[in-house]
N, C-alpha and C. Protein backbone atom coordinates (compact mmCIF):
# COMPACT_ATOMS: atom_id res chain seq x y z
N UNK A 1 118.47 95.89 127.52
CA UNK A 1 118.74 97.11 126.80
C UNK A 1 117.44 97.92 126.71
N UNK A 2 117.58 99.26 126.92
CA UNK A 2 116.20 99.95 127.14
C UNK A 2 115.60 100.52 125.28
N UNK A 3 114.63 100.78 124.97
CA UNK A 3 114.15 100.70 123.96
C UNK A 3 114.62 102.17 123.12
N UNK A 4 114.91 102.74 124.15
CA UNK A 4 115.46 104.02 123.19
C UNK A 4 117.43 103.23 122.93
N UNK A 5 118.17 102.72 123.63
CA UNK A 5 119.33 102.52 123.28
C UNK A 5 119.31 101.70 121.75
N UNK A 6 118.04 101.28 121.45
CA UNK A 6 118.51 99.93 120.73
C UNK A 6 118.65 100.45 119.53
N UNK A 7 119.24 99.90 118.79
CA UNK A 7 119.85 100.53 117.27
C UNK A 7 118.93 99.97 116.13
N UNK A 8 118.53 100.59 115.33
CA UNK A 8 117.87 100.21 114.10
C UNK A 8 118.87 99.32 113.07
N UNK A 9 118.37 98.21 113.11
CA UNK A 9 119.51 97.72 111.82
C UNK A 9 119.15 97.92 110.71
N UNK A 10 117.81 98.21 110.33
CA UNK A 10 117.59 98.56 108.75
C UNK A 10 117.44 100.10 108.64
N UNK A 11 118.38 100.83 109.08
CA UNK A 11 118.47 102.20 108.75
C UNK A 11 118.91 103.11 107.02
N UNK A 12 118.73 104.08 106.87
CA UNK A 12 119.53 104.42 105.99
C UNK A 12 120.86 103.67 104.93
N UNK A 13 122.00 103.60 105.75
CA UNK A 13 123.13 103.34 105.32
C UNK A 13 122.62 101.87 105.22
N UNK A 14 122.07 101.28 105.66
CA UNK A 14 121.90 99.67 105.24
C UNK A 14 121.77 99.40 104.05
N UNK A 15 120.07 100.14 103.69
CA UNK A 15 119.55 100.29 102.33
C UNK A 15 120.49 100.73 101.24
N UNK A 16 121.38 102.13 101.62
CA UNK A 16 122.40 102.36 100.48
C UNK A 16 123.51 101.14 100.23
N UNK A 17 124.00 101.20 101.50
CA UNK A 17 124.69 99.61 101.21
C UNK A 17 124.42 98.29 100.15
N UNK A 18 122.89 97.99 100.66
CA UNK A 18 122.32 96.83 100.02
C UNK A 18 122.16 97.08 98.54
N UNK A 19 121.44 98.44 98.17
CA UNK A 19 121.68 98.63 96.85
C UNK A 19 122.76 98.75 96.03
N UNK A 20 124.04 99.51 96.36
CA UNK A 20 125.18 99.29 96.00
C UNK A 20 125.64 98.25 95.57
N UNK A 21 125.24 97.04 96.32
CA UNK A 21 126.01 96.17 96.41
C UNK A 21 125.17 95.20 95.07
N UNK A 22 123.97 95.41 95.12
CA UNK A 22 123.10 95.02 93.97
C UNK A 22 123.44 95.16 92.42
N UNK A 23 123.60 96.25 92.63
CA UNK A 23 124.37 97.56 91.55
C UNK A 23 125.65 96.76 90.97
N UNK A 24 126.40 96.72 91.79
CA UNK A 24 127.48 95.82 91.51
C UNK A 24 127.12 94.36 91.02
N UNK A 25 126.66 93.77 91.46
CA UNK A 25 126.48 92.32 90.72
C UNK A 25 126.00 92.44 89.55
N UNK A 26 124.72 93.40 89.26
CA UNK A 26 124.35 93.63 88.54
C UNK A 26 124.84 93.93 86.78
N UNK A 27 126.31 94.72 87.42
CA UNK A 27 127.07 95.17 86.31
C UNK A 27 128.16 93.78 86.00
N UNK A 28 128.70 92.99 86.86
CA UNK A 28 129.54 92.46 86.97
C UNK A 28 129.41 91.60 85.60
N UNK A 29 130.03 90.17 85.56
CA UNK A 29 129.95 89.80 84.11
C UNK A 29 129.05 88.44 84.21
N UNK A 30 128.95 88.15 85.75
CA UNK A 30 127.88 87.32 86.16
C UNK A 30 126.47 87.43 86.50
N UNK A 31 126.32 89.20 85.98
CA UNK A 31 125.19 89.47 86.87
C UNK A 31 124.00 89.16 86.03
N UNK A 32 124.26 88.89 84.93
CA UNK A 32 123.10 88.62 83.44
C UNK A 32 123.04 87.75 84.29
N UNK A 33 123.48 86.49 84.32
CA UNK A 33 122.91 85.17 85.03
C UNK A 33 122.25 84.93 86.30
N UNK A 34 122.82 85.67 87.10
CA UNK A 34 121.97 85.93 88.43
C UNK A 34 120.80 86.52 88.32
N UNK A 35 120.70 87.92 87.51
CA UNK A 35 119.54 88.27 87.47
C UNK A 35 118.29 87.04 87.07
N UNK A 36 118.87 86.22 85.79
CA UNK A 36 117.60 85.25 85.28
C UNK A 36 117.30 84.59 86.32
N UNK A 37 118.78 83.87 87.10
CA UNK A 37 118.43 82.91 88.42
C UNK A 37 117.27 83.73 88.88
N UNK A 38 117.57 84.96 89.52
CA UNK A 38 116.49 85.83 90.65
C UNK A 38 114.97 85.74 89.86
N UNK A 39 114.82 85.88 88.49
CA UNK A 39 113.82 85.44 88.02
C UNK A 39 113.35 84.71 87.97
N UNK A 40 113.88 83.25 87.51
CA UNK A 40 113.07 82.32 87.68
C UNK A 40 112.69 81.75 88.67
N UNK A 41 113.57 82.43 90.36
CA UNK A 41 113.22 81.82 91.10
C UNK A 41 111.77 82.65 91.79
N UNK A 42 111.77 84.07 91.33
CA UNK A 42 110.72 84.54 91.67
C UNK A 42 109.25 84.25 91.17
N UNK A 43 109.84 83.53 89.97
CA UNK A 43 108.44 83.22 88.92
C UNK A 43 107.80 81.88 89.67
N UNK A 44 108.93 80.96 90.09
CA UNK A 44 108.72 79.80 90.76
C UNK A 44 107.84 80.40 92.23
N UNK A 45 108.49 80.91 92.99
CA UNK A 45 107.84 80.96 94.20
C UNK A 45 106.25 81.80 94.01
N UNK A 46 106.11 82.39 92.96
CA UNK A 46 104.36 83.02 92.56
C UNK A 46 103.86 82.12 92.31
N UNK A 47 104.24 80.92 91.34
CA UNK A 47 103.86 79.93 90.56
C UNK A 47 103.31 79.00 91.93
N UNK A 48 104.22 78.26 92.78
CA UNK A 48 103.85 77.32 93.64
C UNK A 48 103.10 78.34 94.82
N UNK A 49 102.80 79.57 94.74
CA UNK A 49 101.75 80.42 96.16
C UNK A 49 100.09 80.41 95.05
N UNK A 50 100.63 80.47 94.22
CA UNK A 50 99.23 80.51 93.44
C UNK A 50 98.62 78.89 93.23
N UNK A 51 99.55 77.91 93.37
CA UNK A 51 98.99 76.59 93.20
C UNK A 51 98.56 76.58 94.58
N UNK A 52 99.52 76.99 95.54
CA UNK A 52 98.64 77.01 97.13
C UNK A 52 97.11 77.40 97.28
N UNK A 53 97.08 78.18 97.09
CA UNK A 53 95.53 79.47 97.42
C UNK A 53 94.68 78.54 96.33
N UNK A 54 95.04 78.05 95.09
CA UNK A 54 94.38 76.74 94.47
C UNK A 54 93.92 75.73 94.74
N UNK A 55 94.55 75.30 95.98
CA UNK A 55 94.71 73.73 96.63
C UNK A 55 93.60 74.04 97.93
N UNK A 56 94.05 75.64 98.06
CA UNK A 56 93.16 76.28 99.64
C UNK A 56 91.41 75.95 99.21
N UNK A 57 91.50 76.56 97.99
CA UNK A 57 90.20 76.75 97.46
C UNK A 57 89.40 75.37 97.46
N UNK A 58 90.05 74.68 96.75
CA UNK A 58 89.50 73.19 96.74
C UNK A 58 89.27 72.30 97.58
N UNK A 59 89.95 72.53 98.98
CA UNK A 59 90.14 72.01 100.39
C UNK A 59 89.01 72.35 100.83
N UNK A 60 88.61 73.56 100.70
CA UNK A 60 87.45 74.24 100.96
C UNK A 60 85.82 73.59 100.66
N UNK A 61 85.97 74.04 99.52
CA UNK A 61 85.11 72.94 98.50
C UNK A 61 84.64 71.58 99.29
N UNK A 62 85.74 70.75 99.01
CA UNK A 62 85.50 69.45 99.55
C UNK A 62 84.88 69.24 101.45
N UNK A 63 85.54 70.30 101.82
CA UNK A 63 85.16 70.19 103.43
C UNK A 63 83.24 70.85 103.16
N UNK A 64 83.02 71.96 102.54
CA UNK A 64 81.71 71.80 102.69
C UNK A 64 81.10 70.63 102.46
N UNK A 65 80.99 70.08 101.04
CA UNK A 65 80.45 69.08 100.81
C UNK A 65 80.36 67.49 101.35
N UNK A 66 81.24 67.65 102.33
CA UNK A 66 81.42 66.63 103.08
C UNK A 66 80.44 67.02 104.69
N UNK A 67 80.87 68.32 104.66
CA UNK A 67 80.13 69.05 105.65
C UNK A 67 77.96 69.08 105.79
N UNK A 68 78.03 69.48 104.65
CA UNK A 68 76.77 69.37 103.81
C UNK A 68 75.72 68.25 103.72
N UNK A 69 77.22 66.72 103.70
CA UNK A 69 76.66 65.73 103.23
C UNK A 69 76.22 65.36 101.98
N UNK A 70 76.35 66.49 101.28
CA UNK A 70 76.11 66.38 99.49
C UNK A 70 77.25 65.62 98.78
N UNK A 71 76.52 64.60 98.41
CA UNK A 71 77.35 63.48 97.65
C UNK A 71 77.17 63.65 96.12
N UNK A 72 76.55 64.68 95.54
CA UNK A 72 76.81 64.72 94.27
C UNK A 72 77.79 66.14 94.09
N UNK A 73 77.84 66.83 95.34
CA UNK A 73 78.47 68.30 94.68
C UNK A 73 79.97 67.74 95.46
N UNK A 74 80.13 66.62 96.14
CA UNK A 74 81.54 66.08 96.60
C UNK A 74 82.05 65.22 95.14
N UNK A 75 81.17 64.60 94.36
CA UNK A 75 81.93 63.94 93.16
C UNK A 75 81.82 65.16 92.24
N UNK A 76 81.52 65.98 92.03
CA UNK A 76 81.25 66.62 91.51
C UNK A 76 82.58 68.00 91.67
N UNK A 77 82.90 68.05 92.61
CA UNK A 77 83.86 69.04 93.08
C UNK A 77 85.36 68.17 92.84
N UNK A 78 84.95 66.73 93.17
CA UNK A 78 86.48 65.50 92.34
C UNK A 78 86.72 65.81 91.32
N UNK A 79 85.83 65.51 90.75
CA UNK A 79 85.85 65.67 89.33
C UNK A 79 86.32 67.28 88.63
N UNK A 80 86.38 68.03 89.14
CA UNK A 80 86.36 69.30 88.66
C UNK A 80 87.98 69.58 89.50
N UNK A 81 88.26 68.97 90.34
CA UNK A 81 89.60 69.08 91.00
C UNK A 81 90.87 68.63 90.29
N UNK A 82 90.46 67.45 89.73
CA UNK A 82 91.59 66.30 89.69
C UNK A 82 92.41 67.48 88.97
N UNK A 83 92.26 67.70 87.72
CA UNK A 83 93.86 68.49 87.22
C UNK A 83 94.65 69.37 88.60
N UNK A 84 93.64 70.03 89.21
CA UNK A 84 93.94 70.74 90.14
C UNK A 84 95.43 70.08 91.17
N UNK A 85 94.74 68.42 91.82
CA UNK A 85 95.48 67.64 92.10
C UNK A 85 96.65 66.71 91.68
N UNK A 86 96.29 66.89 90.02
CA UNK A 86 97.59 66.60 89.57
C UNK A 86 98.89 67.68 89.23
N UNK A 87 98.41 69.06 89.49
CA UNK A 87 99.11 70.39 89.32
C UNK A 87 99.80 70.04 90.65
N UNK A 88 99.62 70.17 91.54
CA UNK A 88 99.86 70.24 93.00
C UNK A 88 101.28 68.79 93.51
């Protein structure tokens, strides 16, 4: 298919669509509950990206000091981890 034939699927009418249809759940008599679901699951997925980039940081950490050869800033970086590792 040549690049001008090809059709946009996220055009206009998609977006009105998708919101509409939002709109609707929204009002419906289930939509109180869905909305919290959509919340907590959004709170969850920030919650476990921020324990990530946490875990990144500390990975980090430990590879210098291993890198380094510094054996007091490697117990030293344990020690300052562990909650970290028990979050995770």
């Amino acid at each position: 298919m040549k690049q001008a034939e090809q059709r946009n699927l996220f055009d206009r009418s998609t977006w009105t669509r998708f919101a509409r249809e939002i709109r609707t759940l929204a009002t419906s008599e289930v939509g109180g509950r869905a909305m919290l679901l959509f919340g907590v699951l959004l709170a969850l997925l920030l919650g476990i990206n921020g324990l990530n980039v946490l875990n990144s940081y500390v990975g980090r950490d430990f590879m210098t000091a291993i890198e380094q050869r510094n054996m007091s800033d490697f117990a030293r970086r344990a020690a300052h981890s562990s909650p970290a590792a028990r979050g995770t």
